[in-house]
N, C-alpha and C. Protein backbone atom coordinates (compact mmCIF):
# COMPACT_ATOMS: atom_id res chain seq x y z
N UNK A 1 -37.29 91.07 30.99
CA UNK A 1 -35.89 91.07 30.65
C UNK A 1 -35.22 92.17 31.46
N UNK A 2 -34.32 91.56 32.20
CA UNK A 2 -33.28 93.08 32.99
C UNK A 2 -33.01 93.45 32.50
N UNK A 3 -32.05 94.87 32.61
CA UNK A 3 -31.20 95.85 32.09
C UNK A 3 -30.03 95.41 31.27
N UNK A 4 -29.33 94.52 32.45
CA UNK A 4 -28.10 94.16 32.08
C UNK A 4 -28.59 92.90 30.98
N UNK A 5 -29.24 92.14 30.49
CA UNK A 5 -29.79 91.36 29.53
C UNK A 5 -29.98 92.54 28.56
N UNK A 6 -30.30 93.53 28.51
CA UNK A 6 -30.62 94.06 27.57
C UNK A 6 -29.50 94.65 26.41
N UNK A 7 -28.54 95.19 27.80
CA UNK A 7 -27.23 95.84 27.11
C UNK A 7 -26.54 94.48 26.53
N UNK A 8 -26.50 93.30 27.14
CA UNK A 8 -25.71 92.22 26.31
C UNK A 8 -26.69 91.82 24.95
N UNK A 9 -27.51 91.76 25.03
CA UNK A 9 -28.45 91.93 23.38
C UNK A 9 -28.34 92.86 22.80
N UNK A 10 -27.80 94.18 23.24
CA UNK A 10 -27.71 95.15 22.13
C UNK A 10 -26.61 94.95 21.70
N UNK A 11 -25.24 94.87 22.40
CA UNK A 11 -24.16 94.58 22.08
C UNK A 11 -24.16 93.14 20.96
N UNK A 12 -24.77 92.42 21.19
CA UNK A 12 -24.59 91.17 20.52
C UNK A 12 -25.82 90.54 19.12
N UNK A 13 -26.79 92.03 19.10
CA UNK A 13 -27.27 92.27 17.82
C UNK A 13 -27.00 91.72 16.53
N UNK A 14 -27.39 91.61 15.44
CA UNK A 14 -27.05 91.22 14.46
C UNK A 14 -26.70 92.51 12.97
N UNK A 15 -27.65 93.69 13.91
CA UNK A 15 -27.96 94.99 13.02
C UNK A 15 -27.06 95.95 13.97
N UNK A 16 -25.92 96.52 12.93
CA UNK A 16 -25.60 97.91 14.04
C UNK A 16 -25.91 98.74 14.72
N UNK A 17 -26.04 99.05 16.01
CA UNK A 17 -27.15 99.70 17.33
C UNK A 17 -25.92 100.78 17.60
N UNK A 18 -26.47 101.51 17.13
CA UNK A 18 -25.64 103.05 17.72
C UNK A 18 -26.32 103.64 18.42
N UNK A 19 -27.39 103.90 18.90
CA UNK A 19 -28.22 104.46 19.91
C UNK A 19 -28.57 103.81 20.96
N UNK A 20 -28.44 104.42 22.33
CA UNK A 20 -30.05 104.28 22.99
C UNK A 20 -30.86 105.10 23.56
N UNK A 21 -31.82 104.33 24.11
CA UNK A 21 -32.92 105.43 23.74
C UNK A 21 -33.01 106.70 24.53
N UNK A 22 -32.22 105.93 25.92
CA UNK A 22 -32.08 107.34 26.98
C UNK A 22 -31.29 108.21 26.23
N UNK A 23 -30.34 108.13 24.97
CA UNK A 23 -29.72 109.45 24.22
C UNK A 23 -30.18 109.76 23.03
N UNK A 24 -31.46 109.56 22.71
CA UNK A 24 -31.87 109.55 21.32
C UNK A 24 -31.68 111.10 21.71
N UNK A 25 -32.52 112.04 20.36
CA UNK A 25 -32.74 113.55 20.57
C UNK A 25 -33.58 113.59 19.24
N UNK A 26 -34.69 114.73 18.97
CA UNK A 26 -35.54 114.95 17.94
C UNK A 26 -34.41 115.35 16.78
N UNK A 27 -34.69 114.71 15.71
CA UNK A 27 -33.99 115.08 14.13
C UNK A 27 -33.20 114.64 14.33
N UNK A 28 -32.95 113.52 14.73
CA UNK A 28 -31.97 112.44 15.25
C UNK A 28 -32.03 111.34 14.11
N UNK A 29 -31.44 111.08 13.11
CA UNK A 29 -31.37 109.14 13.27
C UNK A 29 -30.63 108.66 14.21
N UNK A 30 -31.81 107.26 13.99
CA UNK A 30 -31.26 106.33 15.28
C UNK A 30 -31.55 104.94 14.48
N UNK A 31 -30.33 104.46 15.09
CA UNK A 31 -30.18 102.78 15.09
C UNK A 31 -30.54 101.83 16.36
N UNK A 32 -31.96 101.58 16.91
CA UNK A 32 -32.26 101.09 18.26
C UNK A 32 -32.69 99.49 18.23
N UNK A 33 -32.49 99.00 19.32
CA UNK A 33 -32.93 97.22 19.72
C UNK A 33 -33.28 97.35 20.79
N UNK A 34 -34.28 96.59 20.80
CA UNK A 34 -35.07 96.19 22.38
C UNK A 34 -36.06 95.46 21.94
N UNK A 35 -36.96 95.28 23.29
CA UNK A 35 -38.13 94.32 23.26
C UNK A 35 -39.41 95.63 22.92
N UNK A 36 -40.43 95.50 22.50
CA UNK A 36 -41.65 95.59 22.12
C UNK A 36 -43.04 95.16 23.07
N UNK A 37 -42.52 96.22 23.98
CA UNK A 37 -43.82 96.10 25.13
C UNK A 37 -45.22 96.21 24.97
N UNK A 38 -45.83 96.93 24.03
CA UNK A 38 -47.02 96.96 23.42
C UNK A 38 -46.94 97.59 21.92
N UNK A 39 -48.21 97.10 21.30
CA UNK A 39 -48.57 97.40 19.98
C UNK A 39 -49.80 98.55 20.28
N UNK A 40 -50.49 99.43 19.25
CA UNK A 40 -51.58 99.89 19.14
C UNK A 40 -51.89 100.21 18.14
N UNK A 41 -53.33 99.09 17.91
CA UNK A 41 -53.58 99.51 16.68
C UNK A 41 -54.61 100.58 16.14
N UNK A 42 -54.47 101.57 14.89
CA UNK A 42 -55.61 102.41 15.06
C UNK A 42 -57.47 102.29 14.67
N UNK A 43 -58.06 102.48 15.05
CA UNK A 43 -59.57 102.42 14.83
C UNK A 43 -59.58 102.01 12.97
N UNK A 44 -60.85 101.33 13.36
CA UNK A 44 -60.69 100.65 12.13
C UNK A 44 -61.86 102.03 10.95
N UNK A 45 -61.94 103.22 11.56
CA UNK A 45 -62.55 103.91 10.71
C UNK A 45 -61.65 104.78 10.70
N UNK A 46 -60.44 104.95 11.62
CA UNK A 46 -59.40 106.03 10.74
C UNK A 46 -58.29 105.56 10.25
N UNK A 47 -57.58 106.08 9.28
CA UNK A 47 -56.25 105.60 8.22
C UNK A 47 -54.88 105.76 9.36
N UNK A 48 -55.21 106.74 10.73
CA UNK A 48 -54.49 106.10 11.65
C UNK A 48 -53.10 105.71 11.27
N UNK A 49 -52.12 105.17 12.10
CA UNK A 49 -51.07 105.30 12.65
C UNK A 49 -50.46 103.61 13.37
N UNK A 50 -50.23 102.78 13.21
CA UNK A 50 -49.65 101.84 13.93
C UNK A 50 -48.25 101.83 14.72
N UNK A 51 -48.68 101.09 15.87
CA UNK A 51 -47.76 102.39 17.11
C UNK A 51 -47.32 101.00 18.00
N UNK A 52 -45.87 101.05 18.08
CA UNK A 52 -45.34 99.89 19.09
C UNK A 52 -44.59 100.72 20.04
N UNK A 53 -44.18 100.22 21.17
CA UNK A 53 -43.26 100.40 22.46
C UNK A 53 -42.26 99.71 22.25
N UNK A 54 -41.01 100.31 21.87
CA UNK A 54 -39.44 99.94 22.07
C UNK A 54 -38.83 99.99 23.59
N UNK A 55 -38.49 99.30 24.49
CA UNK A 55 -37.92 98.94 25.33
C UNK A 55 -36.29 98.61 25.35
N UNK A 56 -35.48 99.50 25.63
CA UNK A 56 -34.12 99.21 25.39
C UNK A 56 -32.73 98.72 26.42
N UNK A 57 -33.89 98.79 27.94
CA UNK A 57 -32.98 98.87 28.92
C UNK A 57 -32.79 100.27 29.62
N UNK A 58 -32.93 101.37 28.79
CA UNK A 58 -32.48 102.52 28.93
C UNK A 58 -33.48 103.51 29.31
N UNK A 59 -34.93 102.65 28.80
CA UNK A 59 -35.72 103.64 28.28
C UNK A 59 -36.54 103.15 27.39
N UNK A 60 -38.11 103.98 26.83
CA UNK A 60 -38.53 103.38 25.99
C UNK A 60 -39.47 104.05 25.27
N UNK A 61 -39.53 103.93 23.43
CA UNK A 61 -39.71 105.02 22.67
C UNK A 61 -41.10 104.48 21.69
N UNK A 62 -41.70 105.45 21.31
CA UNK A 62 -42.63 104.41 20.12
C UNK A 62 -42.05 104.61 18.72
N UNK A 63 -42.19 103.57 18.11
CA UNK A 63 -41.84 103.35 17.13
C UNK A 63 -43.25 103.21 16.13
N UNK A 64 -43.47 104.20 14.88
CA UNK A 64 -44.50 104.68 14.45
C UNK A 64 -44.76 104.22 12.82
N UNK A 65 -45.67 103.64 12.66
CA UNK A 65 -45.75 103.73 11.23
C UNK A 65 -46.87 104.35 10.32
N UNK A 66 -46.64 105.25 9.86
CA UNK A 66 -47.39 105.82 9.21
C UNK A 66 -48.80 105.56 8.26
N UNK A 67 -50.23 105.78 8.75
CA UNK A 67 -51.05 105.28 7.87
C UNK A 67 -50.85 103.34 7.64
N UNK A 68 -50.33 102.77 8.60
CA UNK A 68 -50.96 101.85 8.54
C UNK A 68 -51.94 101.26 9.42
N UNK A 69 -52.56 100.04 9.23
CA UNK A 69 -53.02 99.28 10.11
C UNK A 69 -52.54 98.35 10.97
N UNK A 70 -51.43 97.58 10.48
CA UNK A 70 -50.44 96.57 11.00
C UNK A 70 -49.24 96.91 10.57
N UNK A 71 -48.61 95.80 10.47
CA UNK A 71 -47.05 95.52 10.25
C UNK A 71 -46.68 93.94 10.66
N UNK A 72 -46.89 92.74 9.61
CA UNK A 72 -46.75 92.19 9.95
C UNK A 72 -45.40 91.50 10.68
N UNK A 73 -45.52 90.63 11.78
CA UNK A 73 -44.60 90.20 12.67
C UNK A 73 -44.31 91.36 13.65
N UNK A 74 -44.81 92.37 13.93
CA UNK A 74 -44.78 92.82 14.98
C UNK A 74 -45.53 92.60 15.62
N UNK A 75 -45.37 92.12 17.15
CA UNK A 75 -46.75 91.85 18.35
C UNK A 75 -45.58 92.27 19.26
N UNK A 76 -46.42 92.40 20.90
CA UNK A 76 -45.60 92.40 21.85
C UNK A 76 -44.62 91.12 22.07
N UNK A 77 -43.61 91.73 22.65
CA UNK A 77 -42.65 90.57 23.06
C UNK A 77 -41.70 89.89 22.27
N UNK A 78 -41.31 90.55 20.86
CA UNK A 78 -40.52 90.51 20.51
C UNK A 78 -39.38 91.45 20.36
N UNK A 79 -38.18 90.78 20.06
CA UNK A 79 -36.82 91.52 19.76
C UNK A 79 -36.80 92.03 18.30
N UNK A 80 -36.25 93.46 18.75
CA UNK A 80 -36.69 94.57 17.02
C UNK A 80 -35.62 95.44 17.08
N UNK A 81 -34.89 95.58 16.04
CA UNK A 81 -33.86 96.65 15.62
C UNK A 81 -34.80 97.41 14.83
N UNK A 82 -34.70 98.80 14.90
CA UNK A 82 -35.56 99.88 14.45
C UNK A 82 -33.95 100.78 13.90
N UNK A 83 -34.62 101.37 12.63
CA UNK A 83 -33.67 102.65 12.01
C UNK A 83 -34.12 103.83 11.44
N UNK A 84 -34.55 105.02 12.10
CA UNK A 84 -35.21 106.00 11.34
C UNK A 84 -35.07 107.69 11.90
N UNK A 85 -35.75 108.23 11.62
CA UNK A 85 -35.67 109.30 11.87
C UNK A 85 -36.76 109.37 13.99
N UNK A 86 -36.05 109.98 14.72
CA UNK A 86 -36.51 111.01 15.43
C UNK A 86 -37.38 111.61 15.42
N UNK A 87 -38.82 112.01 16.07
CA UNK A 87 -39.12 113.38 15.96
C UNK A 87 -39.86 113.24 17.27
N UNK A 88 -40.60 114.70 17.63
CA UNK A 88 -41.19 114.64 18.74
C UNK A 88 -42.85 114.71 18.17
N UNK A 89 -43.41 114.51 19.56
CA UNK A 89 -45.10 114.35 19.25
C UNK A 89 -45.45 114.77 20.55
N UNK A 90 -46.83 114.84 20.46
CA UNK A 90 -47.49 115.06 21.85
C UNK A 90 -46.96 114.42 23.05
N UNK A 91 -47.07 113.00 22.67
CA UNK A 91 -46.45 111.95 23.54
C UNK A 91 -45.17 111.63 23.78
N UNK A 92 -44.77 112.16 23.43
CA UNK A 92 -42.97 112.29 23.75
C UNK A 92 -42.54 111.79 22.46
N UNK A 93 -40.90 111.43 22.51
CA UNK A 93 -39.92 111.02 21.15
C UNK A 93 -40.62 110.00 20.25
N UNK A 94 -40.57 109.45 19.13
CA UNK A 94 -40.36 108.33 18.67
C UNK A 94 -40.08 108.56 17.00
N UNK A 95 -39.73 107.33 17.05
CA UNK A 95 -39.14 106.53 15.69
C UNK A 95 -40.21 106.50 14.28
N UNK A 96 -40.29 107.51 13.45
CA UNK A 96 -40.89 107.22 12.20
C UNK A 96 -40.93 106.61 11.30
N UNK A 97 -41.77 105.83 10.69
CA UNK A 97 -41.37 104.82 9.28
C UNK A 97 -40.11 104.15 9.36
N UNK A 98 -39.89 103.26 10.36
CA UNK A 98 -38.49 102.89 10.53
C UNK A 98 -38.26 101.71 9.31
N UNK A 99 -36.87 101.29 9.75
CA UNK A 99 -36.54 100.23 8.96
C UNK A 99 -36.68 99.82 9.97
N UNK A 100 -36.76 98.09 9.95
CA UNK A 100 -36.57 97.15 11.08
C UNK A 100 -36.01 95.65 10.39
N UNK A 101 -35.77 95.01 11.56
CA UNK A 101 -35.63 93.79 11.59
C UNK A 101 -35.76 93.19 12.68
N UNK A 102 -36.43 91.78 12.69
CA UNK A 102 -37.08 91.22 13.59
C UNK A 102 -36.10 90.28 14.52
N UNK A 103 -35.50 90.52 15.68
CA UNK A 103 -34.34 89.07 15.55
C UNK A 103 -35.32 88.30 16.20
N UNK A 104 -34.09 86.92 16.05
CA UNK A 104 -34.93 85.55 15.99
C UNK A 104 -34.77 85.55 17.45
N UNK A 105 -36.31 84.43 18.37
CA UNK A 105 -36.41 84.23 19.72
C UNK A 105 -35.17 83.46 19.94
N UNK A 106 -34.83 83.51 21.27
CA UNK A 106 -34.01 82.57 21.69
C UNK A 106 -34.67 81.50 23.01
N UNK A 107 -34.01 80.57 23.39
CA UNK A 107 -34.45 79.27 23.52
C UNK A 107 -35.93 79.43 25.33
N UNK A 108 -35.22 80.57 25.94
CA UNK A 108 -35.82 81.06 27.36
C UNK A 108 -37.31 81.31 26.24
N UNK A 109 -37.43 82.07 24.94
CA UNK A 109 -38.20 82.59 24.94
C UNK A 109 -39.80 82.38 24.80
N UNK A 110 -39.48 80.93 23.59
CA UNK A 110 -40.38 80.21 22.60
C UNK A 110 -41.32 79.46 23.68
């Protein structure tokens, strides 16, 4: 997906997108959309962390969930509005325990 595809999907969202990611900042909420370039899931002997790649056009952040294993309906390659807190990590910015919502594929995608 280009850039300019990206900014017309954020604009045309279904969830209010006040951020992106090239302006997020730590202790930040943020309201973000993009595509979901990879998942990672953690070892199945630690309580671990489930960890996606937000892609916004701008830039791109992980989006983190705490102590789980999954999250269902997240895989790569879908469109995701994320809402949460900021913080920093080893690995640079991302999104904690967000809220989300999944938008629906469109017709290029299925």
């Amino acid at each position: 997906m280009s850039v300019g595809e990206m900014e017309n999907a954020r604009e045309n969202a279904d969830w209010e997108v006040s951020s992106k990611v090239s302006d997020v900042r730590e202790r930040q909420q943020a309201r973000l959309y993009g595509v979901l370039r990879s998942v990672t899931y953690p070892t199945s002997a630690a309580s671990g962390s489930f960890t996606a790649t937000l892609f916004d056009g701008t830039g791109s952040i992980e989006v983190v969930w705490l102590g789980r294993k999954n999250v269902p309906g997240i895989k790569p390659g879908i469109r995701l509005a994320v809402q949460g807190m900021v913080i920093s990590r080893a690995s640079g910015l991302c999104v904690i325990n967000p809220s989300f919502q999944i938008a629906p594929m469109v017709d290029n995608e299925r």
